[in-house]
Protein backbone atom coordinates (compact mmCIF):
# COMPACT_ATOMS: atom_id res chain seq x y z
CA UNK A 1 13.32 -23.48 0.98
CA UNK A 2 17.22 -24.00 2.42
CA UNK A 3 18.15 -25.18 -1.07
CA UNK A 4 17.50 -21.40 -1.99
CA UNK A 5 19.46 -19.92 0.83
CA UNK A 6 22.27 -18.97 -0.70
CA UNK A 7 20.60 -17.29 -3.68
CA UNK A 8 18.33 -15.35 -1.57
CA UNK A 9 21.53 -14.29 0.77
CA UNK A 10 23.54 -13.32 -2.31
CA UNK A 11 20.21 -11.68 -4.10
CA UNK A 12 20.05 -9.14 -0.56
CA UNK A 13 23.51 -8.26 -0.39
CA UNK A 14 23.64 -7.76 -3.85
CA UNK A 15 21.00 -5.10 -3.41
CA UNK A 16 22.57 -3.65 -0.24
CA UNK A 17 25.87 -3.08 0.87
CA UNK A 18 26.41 -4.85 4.64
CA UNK A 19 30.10 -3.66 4.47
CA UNK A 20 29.14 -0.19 5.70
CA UNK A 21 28.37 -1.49 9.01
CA UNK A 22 30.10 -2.68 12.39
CA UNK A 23 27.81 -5.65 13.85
CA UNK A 24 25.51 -7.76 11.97
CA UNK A 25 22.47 -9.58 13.83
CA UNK A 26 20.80 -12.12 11.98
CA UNK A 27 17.40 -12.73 13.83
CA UNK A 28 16.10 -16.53 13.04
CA UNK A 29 19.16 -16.71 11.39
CA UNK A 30 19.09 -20.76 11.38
CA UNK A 31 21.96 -22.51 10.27
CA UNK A 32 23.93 -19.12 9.45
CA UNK A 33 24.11 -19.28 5.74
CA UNK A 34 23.08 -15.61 5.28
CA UNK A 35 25.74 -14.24 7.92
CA UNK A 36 28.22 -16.41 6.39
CA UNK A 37 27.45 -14.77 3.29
CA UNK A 38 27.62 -11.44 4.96
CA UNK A 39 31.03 -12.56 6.26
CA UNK A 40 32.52 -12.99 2.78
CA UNK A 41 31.44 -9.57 1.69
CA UNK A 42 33.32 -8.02 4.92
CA UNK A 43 36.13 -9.59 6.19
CA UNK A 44 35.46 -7.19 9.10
CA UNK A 45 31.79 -7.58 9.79
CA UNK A 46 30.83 -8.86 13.53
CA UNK A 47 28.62 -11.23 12.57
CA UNK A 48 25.37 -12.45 16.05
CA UNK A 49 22.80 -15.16 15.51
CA UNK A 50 19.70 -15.62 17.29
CA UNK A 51 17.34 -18.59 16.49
CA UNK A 52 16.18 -21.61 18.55
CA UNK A 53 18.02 -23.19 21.19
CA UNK A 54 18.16 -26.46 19.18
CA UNK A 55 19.74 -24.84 16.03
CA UNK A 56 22.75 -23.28 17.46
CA UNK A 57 25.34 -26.26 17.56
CA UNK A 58 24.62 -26.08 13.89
CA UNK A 59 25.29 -22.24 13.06
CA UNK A 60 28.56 -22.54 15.59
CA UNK A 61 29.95 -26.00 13.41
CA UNK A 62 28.99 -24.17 10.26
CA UNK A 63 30.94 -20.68 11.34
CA UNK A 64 33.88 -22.93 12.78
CA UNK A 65 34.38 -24.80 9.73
CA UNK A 66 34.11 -21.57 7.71
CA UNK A 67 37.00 -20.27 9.87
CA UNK A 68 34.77 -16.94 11.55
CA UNK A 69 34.35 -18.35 14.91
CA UNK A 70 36.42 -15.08 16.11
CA UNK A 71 33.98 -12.73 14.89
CA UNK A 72 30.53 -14.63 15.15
CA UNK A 73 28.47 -15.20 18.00
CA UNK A 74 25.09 -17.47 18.52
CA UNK A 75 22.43 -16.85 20.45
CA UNK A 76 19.80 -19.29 21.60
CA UNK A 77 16.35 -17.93 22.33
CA UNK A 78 12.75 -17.42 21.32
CA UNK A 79 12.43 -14.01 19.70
CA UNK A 80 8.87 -13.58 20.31
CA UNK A 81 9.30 -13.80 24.14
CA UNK A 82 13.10 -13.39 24.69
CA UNK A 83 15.19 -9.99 24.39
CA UNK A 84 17.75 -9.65 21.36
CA UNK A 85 21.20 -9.52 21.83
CA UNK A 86 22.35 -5.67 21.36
CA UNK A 87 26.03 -4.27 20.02
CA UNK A 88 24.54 -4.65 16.56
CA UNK A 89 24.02 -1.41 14.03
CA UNK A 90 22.24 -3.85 11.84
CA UNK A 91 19.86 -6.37 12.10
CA UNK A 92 18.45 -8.61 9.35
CA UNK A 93 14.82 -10.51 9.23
CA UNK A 94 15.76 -12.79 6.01
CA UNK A 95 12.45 -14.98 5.21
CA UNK A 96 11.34 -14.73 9.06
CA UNK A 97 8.28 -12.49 9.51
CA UNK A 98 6.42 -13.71 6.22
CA UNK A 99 6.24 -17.17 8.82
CA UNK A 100 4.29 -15.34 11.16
CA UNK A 101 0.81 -13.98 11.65
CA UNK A 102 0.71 -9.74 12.03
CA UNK A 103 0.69 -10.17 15.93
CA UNK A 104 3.94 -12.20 16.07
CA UNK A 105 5.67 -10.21 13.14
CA UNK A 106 4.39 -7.07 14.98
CA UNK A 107 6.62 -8.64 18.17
CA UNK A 108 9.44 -9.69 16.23
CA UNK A 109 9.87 -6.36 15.06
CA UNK A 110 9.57 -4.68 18.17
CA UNK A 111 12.52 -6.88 19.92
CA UNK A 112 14.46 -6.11 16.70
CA UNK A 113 13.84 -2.11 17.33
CA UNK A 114 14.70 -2.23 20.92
CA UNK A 115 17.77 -4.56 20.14
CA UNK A 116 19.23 -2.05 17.54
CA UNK A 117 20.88 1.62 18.61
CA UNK A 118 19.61 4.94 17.20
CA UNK A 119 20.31 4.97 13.60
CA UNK A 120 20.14 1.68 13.77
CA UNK A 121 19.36 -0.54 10.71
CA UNK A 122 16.76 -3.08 10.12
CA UNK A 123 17.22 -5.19 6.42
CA UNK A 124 14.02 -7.32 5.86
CA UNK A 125 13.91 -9.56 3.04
CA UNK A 126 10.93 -12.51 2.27
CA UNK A 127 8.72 -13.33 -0.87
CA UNK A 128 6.20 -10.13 -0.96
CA UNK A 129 3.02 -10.25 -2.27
CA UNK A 130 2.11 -8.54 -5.53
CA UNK A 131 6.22 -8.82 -6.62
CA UNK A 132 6.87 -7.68 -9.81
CA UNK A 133 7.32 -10.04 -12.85
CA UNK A 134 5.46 -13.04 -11.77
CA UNK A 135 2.75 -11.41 -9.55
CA UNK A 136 -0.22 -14.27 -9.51
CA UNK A 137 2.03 -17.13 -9.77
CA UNK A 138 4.23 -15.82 -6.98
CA UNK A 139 1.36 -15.05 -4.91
CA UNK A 140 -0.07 -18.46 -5.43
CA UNK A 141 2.95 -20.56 -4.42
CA UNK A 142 3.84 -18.70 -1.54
CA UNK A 143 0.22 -18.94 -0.12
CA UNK A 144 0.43 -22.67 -0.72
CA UNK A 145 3.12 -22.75 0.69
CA UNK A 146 2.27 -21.27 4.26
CA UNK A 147 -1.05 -23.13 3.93
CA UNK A 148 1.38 -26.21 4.20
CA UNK A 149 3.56 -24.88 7.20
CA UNK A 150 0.03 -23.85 8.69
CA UNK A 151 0.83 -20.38 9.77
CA UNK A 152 2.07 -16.89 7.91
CA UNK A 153 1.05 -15.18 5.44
CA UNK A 154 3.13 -13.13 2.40
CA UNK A 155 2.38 -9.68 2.72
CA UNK A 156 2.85 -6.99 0.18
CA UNK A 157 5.95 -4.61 0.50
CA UNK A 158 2.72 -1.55 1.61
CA UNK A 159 1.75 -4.16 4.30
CA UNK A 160 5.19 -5.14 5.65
CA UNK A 161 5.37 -1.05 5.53
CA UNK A 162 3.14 -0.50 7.78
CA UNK A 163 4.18 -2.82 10.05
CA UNK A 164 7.74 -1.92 10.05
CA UNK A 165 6.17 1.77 11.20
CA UNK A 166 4.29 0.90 13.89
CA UNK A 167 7.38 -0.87 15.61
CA UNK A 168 9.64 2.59 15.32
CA UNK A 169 11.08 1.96 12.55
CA UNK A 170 11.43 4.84 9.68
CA UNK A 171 12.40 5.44 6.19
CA UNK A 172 11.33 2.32 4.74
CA UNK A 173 12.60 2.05 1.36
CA UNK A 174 12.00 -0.64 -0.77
CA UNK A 175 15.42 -2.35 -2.58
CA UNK A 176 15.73 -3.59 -6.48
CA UNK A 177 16.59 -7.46 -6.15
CA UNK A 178 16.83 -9.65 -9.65
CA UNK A 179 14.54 -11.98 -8.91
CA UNK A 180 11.67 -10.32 -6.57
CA UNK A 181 9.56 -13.31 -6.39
CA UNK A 182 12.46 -15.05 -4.91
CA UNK A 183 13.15 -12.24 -2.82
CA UNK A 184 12.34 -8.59 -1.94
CA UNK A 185 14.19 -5.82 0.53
CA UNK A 186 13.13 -2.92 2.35
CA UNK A 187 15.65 -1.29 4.65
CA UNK A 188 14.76 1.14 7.30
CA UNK A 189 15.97 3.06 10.31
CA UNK A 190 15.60 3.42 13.87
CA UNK A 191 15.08 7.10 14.49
């Protein structure tokens, strides 16, 4: 799945603009390839990572040998128990919840909705079940898939909805992307 980072990253910026905002958090962010991504489409976006402990020398090598180690910040935690860093107006969830059973995604969301201001932003992008163009054979590697990482399931873009409600979250809108079984959007608000 990293091989595919940087298509997915491009794919979701393609379909929305980061440049209108201030402070980008990148929740599970990994190695950083989205926010560096991010970072080449504003050369003035603040750019926070949270992920495991263990991953963050990584993300702060990567971001110093991409020259943005003025403007990006890494966070080690566990986002299902630890708080998110705030200062962000948007926060992104890129292949993340999909990973997770509803009661985890269902957390995860929450510490991304208190981490975020009102008005806030919340850009969630993962494989979504029933994607247009290749619906069964989408569906069918993606399950195999999480039957091999044992956890997680790919929920449709009604499901991921739904969740995305009942953490505070509102105006979900779902975003064109080329290639949806690669990757789908939906963008929302905190009220």
């Amino acid at each position: 799945m990293s091989a595919s980072q940087p298509l997915v990253a491009d794919e979701v910026l393609d379909a929305y603009d980061i440049g209108q905002h201030r402070c980008l958090l990148d929740v599970g962010g990994g190695q950083g390839q989205f926010l560096l991504a991010a970072a080449h489409r504003s050369a003035t976006l603040q750019l926070k990572l949270f992920d495991l402990p263990g991953v963050v020398p990584v993300a702060q090598t990567n971001f110093a040998n991409a020259g943005v180690t003025q403007r990006a910040t890494v966070f080690g935690g566990d986002f299902t128990r630890d708080a998110l860093p705030r200062g962000a107006d948007v926060a992104s969830l890129i292949r993340v919840i999909y990973d997770h059973p509803d009661e985890r995604a269902a957390t995860i969301l929450a510490a991304v909705f208190a981490a975020l201001p009102s008005g806030g932003t919340l850009v969630l992008a993962e494989p979504m079940a029933g994607a247009s163009g290749a619906r069964r054979m989408g569906d069918a590697y993606f399950n195999f898939y999480l039957l091999a990482m044992q956890g997680g399931r790919s929920r449709s873009a009604a499901e991921l909805t739904r969740l995305i409600n009942a953490a505070g979250f509102e105006q979900v809108r779902e975003l064109a992307t080329p290639i949806p079984l690669q990757v789908s959007v939906l963008v929302a608000r905190k009220p």
